[in-house]
Protein backbone atom coordinates (compact mmCIF):
# COMPACT_ATOMS: atom_id res chain seq x y z
CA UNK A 1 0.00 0.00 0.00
CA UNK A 2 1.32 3.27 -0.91
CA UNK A 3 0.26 5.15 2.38
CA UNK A 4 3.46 3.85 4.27
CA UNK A 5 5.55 6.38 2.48
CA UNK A 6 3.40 9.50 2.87
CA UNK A 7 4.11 11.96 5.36
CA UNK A 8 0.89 12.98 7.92
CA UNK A 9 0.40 15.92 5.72
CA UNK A 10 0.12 14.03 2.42
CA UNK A 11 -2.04 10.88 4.14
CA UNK A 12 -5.06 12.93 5.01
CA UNK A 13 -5.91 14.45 1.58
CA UNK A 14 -4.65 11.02 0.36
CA UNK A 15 -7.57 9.24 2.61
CA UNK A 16 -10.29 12.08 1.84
CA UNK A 17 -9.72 11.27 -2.15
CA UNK A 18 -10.41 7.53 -1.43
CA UNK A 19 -13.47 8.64 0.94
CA UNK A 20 -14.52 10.88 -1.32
CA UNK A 21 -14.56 7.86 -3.97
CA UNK A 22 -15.75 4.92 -2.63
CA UNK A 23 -18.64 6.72 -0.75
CA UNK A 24 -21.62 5.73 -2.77
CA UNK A 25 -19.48 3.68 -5.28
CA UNK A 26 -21.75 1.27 -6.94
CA UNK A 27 -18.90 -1.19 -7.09
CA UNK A 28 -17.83 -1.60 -3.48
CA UNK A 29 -21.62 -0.69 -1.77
CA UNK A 30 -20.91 -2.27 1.75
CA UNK A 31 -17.00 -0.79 1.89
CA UNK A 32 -18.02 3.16 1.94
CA UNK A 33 -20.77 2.43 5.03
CA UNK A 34 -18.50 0.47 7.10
CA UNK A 35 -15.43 1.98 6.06
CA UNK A 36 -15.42 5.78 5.24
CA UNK A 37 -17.25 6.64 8.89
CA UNK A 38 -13.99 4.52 10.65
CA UNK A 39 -11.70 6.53 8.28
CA UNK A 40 -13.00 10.21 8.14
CA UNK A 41 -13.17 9.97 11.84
CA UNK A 42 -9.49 9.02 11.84
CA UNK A 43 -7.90 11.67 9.66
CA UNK A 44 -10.26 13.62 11.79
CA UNK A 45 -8.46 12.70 14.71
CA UNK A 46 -5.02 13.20 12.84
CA UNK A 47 -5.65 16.10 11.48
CA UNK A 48 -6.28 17.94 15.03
CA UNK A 49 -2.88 15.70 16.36
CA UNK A 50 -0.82 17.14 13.27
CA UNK A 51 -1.87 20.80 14.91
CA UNK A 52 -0.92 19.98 17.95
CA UNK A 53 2.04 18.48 17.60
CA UNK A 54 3.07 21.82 15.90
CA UNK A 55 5.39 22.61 18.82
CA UNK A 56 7.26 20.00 19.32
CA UNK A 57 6.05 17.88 22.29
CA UNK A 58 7.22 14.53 23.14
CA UNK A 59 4.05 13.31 23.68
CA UNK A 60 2.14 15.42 21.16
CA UNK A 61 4.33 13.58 18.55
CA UNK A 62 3.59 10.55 20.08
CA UNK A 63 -0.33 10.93 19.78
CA UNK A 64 0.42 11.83 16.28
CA UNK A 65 1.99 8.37 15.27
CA UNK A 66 -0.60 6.87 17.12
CA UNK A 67 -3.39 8.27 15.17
CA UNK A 68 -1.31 7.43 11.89
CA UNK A 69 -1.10 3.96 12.94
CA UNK A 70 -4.96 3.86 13.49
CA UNK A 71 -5.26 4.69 9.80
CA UNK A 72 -3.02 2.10 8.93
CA UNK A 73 -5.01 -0.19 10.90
CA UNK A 74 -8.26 0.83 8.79
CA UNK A 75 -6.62 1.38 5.66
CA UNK A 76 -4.78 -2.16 5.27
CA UNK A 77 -8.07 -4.26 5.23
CA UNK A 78 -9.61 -1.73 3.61
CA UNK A 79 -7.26 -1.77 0.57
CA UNK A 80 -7.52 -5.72 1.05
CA UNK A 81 -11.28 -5.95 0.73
CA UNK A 82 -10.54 -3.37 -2.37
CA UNK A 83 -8.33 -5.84 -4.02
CA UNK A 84 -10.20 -8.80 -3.31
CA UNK A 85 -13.63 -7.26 -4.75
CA UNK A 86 -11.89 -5.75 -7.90
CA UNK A 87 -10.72 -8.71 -8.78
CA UNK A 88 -7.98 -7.57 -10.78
CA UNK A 89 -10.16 -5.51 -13.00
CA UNK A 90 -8.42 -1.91 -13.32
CA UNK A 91 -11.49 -0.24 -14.54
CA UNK A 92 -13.17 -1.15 -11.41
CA UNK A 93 -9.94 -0.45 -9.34
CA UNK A 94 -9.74 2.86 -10.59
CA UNK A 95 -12.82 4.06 -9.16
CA UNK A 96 -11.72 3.64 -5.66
CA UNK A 97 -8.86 6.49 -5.42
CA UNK A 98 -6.37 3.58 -4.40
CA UNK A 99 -3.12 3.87 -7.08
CA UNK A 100 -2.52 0.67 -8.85
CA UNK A 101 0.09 -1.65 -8.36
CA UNK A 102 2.58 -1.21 -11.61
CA UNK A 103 2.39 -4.51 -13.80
CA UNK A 104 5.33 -6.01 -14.41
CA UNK A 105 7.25 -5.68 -17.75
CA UNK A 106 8.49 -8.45 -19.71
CA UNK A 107 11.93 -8.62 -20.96
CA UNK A 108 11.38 -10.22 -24.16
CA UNK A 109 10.39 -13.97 -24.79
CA UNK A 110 11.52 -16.73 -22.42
CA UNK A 111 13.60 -19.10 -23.91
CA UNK A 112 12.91 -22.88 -24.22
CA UNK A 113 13.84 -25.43 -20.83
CA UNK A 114 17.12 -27.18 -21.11
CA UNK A 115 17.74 -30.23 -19.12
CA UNK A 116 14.57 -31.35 -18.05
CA UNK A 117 14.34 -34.43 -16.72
CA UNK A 118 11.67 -36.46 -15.19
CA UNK A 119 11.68 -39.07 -12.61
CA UNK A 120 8.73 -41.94 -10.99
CA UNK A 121 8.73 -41.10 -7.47
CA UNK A 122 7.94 -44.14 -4.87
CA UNK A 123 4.65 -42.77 -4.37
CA UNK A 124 1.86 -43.91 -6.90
CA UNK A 125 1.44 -41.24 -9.18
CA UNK A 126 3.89 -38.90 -8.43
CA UNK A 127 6.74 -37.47 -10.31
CA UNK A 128 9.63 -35.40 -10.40
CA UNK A 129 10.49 -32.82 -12.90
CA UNK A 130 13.69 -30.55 -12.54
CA UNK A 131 14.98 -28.58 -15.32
CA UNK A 132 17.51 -25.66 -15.57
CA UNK A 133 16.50 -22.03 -14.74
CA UNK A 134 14.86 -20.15 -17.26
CA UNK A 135 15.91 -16.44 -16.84
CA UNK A 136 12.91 -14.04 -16.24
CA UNK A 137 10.71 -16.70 -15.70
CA UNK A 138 8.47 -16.63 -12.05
CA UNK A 139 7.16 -20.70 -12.38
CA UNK A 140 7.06 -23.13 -14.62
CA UNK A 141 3.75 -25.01 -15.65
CA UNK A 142 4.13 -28.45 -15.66
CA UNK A 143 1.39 -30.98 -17.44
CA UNK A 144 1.54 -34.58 -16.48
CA UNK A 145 -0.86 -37.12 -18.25
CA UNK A 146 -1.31 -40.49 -19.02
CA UNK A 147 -0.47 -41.59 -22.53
CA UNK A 148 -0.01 -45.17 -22.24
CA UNK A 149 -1.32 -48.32 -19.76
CA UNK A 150 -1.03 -52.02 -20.49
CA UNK A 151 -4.19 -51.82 -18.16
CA UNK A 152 -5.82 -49.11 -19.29
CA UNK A 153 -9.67 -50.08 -18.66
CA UNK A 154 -10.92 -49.98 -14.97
CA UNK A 155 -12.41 -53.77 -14.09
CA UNK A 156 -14.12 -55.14 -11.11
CA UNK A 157 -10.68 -57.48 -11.15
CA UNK A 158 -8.34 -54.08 -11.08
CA UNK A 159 -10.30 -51.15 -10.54
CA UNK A 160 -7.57 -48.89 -10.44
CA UNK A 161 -4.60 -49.98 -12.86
CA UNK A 162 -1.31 -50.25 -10.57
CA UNK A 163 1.60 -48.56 -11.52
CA UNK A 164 3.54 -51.61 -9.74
CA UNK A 165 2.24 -54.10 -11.92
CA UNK A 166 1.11 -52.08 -15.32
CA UNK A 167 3.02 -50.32 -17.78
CA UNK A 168 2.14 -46.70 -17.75
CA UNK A 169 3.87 -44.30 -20.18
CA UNK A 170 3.10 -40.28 -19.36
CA UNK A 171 4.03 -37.20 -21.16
CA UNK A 172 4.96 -34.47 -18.56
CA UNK A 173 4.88 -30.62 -21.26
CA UNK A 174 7.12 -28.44 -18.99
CA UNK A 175 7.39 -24.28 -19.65
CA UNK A 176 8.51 -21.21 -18.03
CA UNK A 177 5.76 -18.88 -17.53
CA UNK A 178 5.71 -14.76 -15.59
CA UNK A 179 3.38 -13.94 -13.04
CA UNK A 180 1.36 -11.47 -14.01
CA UNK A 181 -0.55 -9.50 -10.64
């Protein structure tokens, strides 16, 4: 959240835009009534400890942090409950007077895996697949699926074909993909 790096005279106007906002905003209707009433009252509350602390005082500025951490304790599941209901859709996002996130840039295509190899695990139906790093890559999807089984047909005999005792071949597709937020 960008409020961390404002100073108390840049939060409040900062927190009035995103009252302002999400009051009566169609897209987040139970946010503004629970929300903006904890918040104005807040920067409210700030706002009169910011005059105060004017000269100086120990324990002026000490009320002062206080009442910024109280916004912090309303803004971060505010912003949360912002993120979760937007869903990733900016159009949406932008209508709350949070700032978006900057999307990450690719740098150019990813280049193919080298090395990969698989391996059968001891565990029924699991397996290993390691391959080199791919530079600028965040994960790498991995596809595993059955190609091949001696036994391929469930029966009331083998209901569930064995990889102890049937031949299974599998295809496991790995790539390097980015995480996009």
């Amino acid at each position: 959240m960008a409020l961390y790096g404002l100073t108390v005279a840049e939060i409040m106007p900062f927190c009035r835009g995103i009252i302002q906002k999400m009051t009566a905003n169609p897209n987040f209707p139970v946010a503004g009534n629970l929300h903006n009433p904890l918040l104005a009252a807040d920067v409210d509350e700030m706002e009169a400890a910011n005059l105060a602390a004017a000269d100086g005082g120990k324990t002026t500025k000490a009320t002062l942090m206080q009442k910024k951490t109280n916004i912090f304790n309303v803004m971060r599941p505010y912003c949360n409950y912002v993120n979760e209901k937007g869903n990733g859709v900016e159009e949406i996002l932008n209508t709350t007077g949070f700032p978006l996130a900057n999307l990450p840039t690719p740098k150019g295509s990813l280049s193919i895996l080298g090395n990969v190899k698989t391996k059968i695990m001891d565990a029924p139906g699991n397996v290993e697949v390691v391959c080199d790093n791919v530079d600028g890559a965040s994960g790498y999807q991995v596809r595993h699926r059955l190609v091949f089984s001696s036994n391929p047909m469930p029966s009331p005999e083998n209901p569930i074909p064995s990889p102890f005792t049937d031949r299974w071949v599998t295809e496991n597709p790995m790539r390097p993909s980015r995480q996009v937020i």
